[in-house]
Protein backbone atom coordinates (compact mmCIF):
# COMPACT_ATOMS: atom_id res chain seq x y z
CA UNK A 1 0.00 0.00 0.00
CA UNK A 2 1.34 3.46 -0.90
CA UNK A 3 1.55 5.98 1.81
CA UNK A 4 2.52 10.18 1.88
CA UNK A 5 5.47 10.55 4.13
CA UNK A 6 5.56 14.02 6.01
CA UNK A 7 9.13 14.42 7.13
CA UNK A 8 9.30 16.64 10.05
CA UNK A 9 12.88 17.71 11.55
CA UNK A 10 13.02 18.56 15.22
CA UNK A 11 16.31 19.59 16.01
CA UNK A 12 16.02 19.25 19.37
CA UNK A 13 19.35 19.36 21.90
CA UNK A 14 17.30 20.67 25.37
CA UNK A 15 16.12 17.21 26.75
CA UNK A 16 19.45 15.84 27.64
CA UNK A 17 23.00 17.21 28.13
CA UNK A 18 25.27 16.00 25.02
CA UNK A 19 25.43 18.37 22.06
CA UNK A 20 24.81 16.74 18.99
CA UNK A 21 21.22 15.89 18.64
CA UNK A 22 20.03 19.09 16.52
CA UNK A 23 22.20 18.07 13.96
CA UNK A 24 20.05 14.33 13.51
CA UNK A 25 17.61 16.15 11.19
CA UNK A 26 20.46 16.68 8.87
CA UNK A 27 21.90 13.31 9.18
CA UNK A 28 19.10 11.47 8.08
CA UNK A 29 18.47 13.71 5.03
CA UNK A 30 22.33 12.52 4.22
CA UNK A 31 21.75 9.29 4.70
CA UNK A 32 18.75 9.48 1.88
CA UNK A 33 15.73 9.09 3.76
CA UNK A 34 13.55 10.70 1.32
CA UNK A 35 15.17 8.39 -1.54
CA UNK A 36 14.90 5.31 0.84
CA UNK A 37 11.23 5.54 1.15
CA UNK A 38 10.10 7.00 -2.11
CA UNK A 39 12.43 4.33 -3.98
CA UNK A 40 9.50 2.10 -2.15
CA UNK A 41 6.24 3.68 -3.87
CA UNK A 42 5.53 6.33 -1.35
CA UNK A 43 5.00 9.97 -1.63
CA UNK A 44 7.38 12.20 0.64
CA UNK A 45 7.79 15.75 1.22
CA UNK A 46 9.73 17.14 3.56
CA UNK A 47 7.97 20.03 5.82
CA UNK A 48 11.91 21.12 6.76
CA UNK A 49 13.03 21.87 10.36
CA UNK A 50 11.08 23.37 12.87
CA UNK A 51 11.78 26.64 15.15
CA UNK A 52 11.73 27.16 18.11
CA UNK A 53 8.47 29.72 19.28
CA UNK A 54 8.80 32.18 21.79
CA UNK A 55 9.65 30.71 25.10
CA UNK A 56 6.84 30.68 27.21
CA UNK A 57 7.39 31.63 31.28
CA UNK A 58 7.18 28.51 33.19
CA UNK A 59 9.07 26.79 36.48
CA UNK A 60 9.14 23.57 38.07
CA UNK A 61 9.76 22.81 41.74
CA UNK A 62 12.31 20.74 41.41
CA UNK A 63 15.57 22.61 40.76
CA UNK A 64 17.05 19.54 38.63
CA UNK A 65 15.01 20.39 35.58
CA UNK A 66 16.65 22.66 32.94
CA UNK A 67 15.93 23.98 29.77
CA UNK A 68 12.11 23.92 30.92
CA UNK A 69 10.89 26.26 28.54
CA UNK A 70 12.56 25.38 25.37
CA UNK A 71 10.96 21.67 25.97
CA UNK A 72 7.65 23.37 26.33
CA UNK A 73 8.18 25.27 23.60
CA UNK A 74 10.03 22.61 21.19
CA UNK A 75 6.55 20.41 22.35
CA UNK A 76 3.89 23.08 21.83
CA UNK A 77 5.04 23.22 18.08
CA UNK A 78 5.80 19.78 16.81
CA UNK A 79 2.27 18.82 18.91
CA UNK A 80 0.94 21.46 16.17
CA UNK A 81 2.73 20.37 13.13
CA UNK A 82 2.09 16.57 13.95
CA UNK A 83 -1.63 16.84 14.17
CA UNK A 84 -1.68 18.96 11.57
CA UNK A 85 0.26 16.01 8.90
CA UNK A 86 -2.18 13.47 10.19
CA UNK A 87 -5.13 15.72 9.38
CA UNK A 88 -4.11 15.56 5.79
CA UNK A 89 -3.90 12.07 5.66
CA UNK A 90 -0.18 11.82 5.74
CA UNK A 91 1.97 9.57 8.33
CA UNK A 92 4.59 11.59 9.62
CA UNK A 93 8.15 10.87 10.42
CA UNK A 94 9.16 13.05 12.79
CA UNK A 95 13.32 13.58 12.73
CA UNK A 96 15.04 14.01 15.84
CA UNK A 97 16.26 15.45 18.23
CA UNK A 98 16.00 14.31 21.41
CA UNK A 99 13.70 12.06 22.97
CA UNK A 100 11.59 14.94 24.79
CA UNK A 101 10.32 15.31 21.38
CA UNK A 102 7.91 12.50 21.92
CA UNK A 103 6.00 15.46 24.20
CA UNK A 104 5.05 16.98 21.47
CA UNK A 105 4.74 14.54 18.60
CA UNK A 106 2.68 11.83 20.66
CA UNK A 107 0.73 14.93 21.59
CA UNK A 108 -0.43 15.89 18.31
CA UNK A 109 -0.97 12.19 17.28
CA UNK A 110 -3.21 12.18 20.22
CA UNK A 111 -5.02 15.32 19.03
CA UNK A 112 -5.41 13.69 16.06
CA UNK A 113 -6.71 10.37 17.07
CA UNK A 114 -9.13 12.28 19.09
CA UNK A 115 -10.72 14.09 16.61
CA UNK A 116 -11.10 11.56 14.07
CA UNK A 117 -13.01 8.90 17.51
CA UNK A 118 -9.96 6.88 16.94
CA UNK A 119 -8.18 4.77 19.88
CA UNK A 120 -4.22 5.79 20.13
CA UNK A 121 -1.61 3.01 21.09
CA UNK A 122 2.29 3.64 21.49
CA UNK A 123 4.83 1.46 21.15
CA UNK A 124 8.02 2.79 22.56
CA UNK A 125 11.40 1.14 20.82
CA UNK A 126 13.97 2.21 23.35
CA UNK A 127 16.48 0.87 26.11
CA UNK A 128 14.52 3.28 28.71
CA UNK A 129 11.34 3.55 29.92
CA UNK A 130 11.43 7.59 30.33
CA UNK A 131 8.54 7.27 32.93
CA UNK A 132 10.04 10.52 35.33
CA UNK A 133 7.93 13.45 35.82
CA UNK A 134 9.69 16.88 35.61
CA UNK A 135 9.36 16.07 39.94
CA UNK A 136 10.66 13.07 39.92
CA UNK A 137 13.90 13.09 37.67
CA UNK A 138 17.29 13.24 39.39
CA UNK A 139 19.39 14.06 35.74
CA UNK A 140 17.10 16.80 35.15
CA UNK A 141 16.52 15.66 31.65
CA UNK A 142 13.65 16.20 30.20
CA UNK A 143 13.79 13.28 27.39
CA UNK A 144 13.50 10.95 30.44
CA UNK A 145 9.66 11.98 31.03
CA UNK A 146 7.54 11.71 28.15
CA UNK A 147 6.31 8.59 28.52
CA UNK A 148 4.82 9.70 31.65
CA UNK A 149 3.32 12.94 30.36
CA UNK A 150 1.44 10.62 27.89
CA UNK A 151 0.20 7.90 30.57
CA UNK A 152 -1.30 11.17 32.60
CA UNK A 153 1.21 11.10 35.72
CA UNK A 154 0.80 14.49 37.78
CA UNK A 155 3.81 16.73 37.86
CA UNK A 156 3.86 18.18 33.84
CA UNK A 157 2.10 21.76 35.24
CA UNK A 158 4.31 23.69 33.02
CA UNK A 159 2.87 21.61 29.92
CA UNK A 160 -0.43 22.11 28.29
CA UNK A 161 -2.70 19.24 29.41
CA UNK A 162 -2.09 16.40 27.48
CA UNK A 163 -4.92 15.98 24.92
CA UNK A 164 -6.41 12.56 25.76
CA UNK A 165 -3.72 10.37 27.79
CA UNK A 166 -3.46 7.11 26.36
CA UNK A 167 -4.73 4.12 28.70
CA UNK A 168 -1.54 2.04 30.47
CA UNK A 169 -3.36 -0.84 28.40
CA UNK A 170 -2.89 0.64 24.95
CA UNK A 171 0.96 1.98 25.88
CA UNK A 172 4.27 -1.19 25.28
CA UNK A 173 7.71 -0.44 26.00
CA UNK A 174 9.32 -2.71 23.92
CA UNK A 175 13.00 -3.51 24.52
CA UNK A 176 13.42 -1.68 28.05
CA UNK A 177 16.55 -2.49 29.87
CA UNK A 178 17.49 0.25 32.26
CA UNK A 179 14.89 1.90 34.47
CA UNK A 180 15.56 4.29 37.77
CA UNK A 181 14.02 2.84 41.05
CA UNK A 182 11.57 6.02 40.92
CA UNK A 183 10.47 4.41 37.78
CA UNK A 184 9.77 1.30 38.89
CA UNK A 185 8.04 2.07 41.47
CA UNK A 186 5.66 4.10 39.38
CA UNK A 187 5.57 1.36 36.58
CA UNK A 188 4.20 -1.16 39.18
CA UNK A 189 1.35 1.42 39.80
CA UNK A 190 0.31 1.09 35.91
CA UNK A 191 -0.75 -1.52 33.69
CA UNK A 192 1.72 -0.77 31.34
CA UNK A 193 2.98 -3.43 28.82
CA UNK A 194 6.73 -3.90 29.84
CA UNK A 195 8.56 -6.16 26.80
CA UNK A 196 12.04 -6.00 28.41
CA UNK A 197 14.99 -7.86 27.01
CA UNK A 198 14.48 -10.62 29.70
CA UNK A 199 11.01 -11.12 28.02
CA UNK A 200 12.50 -11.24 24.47
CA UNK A 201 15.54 -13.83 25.29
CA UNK A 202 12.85 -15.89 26.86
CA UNK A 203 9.94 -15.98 24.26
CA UNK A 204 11.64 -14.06 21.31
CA UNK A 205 11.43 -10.65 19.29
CA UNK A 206 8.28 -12.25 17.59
CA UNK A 207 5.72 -13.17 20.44
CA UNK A 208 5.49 -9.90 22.15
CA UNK A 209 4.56 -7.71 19.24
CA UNK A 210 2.49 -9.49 17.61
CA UNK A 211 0.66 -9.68 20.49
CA UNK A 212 0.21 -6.16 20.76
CA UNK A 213 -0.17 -5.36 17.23
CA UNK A 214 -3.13 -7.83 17.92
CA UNK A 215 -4.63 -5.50 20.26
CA UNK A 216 -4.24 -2.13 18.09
CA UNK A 217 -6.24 -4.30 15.22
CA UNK A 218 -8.96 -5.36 17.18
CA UNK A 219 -9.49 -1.79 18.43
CA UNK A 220 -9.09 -0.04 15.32
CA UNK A 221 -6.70 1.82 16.71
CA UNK A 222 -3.83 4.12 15.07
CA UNK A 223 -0.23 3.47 15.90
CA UNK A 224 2.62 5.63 17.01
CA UNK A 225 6.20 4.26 17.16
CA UNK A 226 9.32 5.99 18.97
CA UNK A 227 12.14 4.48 17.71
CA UNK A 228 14.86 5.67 19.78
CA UNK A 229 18.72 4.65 18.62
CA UNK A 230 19.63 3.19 21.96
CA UNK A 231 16.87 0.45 21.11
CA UNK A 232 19.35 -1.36 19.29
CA UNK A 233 23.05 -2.54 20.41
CA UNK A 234 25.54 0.26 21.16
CA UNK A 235 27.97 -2.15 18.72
CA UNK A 236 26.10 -1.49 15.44
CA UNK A 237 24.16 1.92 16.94
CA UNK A 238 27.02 4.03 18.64
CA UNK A 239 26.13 6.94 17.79
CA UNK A 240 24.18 7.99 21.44
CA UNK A 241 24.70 9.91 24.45
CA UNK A 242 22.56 6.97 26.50
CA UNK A 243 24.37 3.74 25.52
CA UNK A 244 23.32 0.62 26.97
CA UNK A 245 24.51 -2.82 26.55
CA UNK A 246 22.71 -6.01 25.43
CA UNK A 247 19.97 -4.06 23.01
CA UNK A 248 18.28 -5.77 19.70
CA UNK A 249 20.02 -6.89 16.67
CA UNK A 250 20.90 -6.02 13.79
CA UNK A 251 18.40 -8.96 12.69
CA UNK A 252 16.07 -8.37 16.08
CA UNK A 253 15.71 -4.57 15.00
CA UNK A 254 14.95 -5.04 11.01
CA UNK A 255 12.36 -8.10 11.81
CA UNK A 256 10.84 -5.55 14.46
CA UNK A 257 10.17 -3.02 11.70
CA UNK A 258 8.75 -6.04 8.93
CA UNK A 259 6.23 -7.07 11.14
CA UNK A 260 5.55 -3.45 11.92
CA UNK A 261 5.02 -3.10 8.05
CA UNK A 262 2.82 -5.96 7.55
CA UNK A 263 0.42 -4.70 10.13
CA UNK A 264 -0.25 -2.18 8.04
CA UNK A 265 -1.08 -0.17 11.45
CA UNK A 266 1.78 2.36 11.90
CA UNK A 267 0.48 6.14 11.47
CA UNK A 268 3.40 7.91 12.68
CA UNK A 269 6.68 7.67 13.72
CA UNK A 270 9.51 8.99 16.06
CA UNK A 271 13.34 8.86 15.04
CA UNK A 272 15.12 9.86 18.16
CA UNK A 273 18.58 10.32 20.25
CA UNK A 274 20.34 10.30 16.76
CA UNK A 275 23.91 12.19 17.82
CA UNK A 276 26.11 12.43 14.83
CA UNK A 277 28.96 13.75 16.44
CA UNK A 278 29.26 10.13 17.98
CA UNK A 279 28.85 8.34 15.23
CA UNK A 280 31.30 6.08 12.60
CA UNK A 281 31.21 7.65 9.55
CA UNK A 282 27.58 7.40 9.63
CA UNK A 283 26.73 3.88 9.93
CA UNK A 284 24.14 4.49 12.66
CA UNK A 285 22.35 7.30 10.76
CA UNK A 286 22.35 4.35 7.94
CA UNK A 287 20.97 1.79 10.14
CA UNK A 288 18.21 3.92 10.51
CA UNK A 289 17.24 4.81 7.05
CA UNK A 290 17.39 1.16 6.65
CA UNK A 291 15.38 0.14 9.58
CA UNK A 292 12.53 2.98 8.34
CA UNK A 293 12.88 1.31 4.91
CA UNK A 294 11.61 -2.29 5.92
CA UNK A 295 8.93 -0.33 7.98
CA UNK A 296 8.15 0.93 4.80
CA UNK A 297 7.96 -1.87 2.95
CA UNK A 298 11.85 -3.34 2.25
CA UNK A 299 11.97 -6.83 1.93
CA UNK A 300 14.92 -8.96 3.74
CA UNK A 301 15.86 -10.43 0.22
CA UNK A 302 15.84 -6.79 -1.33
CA UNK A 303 18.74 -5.40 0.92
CA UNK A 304 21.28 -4.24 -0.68
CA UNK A 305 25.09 -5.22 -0.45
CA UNK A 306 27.50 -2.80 0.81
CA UNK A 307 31.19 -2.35 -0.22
């Protein structure tokens, strides 16, 4: 099935403390994203970068927390430009950036899915399960929370209101290995789908989904995915500020996205934590193009050979 692609780039650095995020917009587009997808039979146009708005006067209690208002900002304007693609029928692919970019792009999905009396789900790709609260972190980093912004924990005053928080049922984090005891404690409160790598090395990469690609089906539901880079293996995905070892595949992470394209259920999709600057000559920005190429439709057999 042919789809329009809406790339969005969110050059977003203010979530987390090493430089290099704002340039993953730019990295991708290198890597041929556009070509990767439209050499598939989709549409794409690319919507550019976006700015950052005024920055709104806000505080938080917890003296931790910086860059406050440039996340509220950075989230107020991608939550606009998300819902916005959807509404004209396009899936976007949101560049990062970041992880606190998932504020704002799961927020205009949600917006979105809202007006159109649609269920949202959210599968969240990603080492971490970034279930703080702006009251809760320790880092201070803002990319660590927006899972919990989505769910509907307290604590996100400075935010706009989430538009419909998405039920603990209808939320998996898929490939968690590293959670903060403040986290855990909170995850035990919610009935949150928690895939974590013991789960896959005891009934497989397969299993899992599926099951919850089951659920999104039966509901109707649309589909947001936050890939973040730290998902995979720091030894073929180095290039991130959060490494941690024992992530998927090379083989894990590409069958991920294949069954992810033979739903047929994705509707938009997060690209996140890509840091050039700590990347090998680009192989990580690669993997990525590739990995958004079987979600777009690449077969295993249609791969192509590198020098």
């Amino acid at each position: 099935m042919s789809r329009t692609v809406h790339l969005i780039g969110a050059p977003i650095d203010t979530g987390q403390r090493y430089a290099g995020c704002m340039m993953g917009p730019g990295a991708y587009r290198v890597a041929g994203i556009a070509a990767a997808i439209r050499d598939l039979g989709h549409e794409v146009s690319d919507g550019g970068d976006v700015a950052l708005p005024a920055l709104p006067v806000v505080a938080c209690a917890n003296p931790a927390v910086h860059s406050l208002a440039e996340t509220v900002g950075w989230t107020d304007v991608l939550a606009g430009r998300v819902a916005a693609s959807l509404a004209r029928g396009e899936m976007p692919v949101i560049l990062g950036g970041d992880h606190s970019l998932a504020l704002g792009s799961v927020s205009g999905a949600a917006r979105h899915a809202a007006a159109a009396g649609r269920p949202l789900f959210l599968l969240w790709l990603d080492a971490h399960s970034d279930f703080h609260t702006p009251l809760t972190t320790t880092s201070g980093n803002l990319h660590g929370t927006p899972v919990a912004y989505i769910a509907g924990r307290a604590g996100f005053d400075a935010f706009a209101p989430f538009p419909a928080p998405i039920p603990a049922e209808r939320i998996c984090l898929y490939g968690i290995r590293s959670v903060d005891p403040a986290e855990h404690a909170a995850l035990l409160q919610h009935d949150i789908a928690i895939t974590d790598m013991r789960v896959i090395d005891e009934r497989g990469i397969v299993a899992p989904l599926r099951e919850f690609l089951q659920a999104v089906q039966a509901a109707g539901g649309m589909l947001h995915v936050s890939l973040d880079v730290d998902f995979m293996d720091p030894s073929i995905a180095p290039a991130v500020g959060t490494t941690v070892p024992g992530g998927a595949t090379f083989r894990e992470a590409h069958l991920v996205m294949e069954l992810l394209h033979e739903s047929g259920l994705v509707t938009s999709l997060d690209l996140v934590e890509l840091n050039p600057f700590l990347d090998e000559r680009g192989r990580t920005a690669r993997l990525m193009v590739d990995l958004v190429a079987s979600l777009m439709g690449r077969k295993v057999f249609d791969r192509p050979t590198r020098a």
